[in-house]
C-alpha atoms as a PDB file:
ATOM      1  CA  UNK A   1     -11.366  22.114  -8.294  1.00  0.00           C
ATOM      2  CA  UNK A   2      -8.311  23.042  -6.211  1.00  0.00           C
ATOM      3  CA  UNK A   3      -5.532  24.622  -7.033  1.00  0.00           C
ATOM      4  CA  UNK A   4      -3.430  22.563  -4.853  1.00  0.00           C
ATOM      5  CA  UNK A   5      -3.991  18.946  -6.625  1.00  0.00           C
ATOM      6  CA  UNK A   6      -2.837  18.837 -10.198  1.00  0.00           C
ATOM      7  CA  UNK A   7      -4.406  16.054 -12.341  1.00  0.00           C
ATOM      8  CA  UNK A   8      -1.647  14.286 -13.764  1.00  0.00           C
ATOM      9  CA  UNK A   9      -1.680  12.605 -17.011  1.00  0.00           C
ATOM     10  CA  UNK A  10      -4.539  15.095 -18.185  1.00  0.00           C
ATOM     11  CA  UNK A  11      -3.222  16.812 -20.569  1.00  0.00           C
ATOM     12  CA  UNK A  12      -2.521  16.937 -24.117  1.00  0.00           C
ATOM     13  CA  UNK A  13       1.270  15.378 -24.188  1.00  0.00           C
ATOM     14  CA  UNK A  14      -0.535  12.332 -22.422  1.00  0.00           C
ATOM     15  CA  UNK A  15      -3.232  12.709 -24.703  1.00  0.00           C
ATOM     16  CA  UNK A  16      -1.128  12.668 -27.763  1.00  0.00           C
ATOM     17  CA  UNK A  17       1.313   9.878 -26.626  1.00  0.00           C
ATOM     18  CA  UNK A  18      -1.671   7.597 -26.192  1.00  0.00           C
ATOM     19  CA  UNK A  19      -3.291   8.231 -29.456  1.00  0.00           C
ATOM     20  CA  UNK A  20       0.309   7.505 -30.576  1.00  0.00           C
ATOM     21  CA  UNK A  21       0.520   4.021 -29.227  1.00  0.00           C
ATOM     22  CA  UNK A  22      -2.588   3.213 -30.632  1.00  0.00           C
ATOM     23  CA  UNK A  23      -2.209   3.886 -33.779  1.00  0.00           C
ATOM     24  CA  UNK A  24       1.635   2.131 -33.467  1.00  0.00           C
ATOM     25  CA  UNK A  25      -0.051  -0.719 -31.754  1.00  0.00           C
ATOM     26  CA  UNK A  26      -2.948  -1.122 -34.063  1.00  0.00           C
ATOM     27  CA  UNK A  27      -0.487  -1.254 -37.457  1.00  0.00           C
ATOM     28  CA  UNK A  28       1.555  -4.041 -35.511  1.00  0.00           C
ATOM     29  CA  UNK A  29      -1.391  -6.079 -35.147  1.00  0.00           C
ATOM     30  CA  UNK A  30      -2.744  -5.719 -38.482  1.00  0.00           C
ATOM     31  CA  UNK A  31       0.575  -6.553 -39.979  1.00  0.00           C
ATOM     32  CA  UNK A  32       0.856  -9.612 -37.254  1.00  0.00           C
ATOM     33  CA  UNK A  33      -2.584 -11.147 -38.348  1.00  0.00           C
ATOM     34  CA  UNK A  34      -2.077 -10.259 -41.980  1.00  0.00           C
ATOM     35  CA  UNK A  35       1.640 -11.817 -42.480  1.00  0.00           C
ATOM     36  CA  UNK A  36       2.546 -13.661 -39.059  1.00  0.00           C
ATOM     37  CA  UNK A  37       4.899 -13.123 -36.626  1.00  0.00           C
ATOM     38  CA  UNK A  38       8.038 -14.622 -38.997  1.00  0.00           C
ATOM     39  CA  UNK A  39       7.832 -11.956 -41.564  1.00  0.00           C
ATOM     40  CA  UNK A  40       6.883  -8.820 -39.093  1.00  0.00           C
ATOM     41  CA  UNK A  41      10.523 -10.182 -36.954  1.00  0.00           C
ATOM     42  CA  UNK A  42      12.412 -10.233 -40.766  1.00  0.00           C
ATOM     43  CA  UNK A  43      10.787  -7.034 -41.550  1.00  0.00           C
ATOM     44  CA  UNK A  44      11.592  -4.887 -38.505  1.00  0.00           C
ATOM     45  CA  UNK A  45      15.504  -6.563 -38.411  1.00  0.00           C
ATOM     46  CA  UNK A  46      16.089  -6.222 -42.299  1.00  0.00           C
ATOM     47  CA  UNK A  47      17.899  -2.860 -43.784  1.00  0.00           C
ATOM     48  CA  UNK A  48      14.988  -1.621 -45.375  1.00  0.00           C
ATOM     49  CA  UNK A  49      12.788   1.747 -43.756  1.00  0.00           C
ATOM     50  CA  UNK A  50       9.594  -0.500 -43.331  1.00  0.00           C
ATOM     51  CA  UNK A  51       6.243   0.133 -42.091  1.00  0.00           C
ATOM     52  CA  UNK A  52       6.499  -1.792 -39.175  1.00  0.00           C
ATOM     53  CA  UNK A  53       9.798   0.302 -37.927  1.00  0.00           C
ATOM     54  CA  UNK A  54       7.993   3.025 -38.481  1.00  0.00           C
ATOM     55  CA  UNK A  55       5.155   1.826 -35.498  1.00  0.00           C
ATOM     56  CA  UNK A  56       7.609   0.923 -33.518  1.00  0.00           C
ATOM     57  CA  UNK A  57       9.127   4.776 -33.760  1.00  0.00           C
ATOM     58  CA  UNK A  58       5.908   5.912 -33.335  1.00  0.00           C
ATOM     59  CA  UNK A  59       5.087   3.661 -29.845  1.00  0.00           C
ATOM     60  CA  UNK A  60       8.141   5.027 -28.682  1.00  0.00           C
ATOM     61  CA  UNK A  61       7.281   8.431 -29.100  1.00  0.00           C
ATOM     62  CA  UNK A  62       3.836   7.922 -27.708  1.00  0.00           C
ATOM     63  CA  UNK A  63       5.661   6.133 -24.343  1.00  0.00           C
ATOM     64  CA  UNK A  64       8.001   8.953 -24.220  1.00  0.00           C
ATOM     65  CA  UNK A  65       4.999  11.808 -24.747  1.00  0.00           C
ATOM     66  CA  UNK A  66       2.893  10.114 -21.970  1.00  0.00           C
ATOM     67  CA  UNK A  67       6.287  10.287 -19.683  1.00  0.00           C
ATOM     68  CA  UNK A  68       6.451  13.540 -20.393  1.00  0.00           C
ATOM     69  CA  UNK A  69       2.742  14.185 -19.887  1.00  0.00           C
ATOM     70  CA  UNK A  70       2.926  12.652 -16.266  1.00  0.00           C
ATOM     71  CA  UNK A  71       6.551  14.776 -15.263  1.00  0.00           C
ATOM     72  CA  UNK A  72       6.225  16.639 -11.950  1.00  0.00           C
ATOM     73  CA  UNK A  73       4.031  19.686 -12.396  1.00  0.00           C
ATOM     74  CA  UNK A  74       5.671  23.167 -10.730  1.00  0.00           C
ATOM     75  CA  UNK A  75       3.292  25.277  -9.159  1.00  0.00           C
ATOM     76  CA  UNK A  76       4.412  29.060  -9.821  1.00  0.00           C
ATOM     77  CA  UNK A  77       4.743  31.461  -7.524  1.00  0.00           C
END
């Protein structure tokens, strides 16, 4: 392969940030068919530090490590 064409979004921040969002993604779900959307809404807006906040946190980080993943690679030299 060429030096001069980077593959973008191979690597492991995108790598990581997707396995991220999965895991996020796949707790919402299972919490959305186990208790319905009414509770999973009062459970991410209560006070309490609840599981489903915590997927949320971690789909953000997994958006934010694929946008980091897929930044503008520098060529040095």
């Amino acid at each position: 392969m060429s030096h001069e064409h980077y593959r973008r979004g191979r690597n492991w921040f995108s790598a990581i940030g997707v396995l991220f969002c999965v895991m996020g993604g796949t707790v919402l779900i299972q919490q959305l068919l186990i208790w319905g959307i009414d509770f999973v809404e009062e459970f991410l807006y209560n006070s309490e530090f609840t599981n489903e906040k915590v997927s949320v946190a971690m789909i953000g980080f997994g958006v934010f490590m694929i946008l980091l993943g897929l930044r503008k690679h520098e060529q040095k030299g």
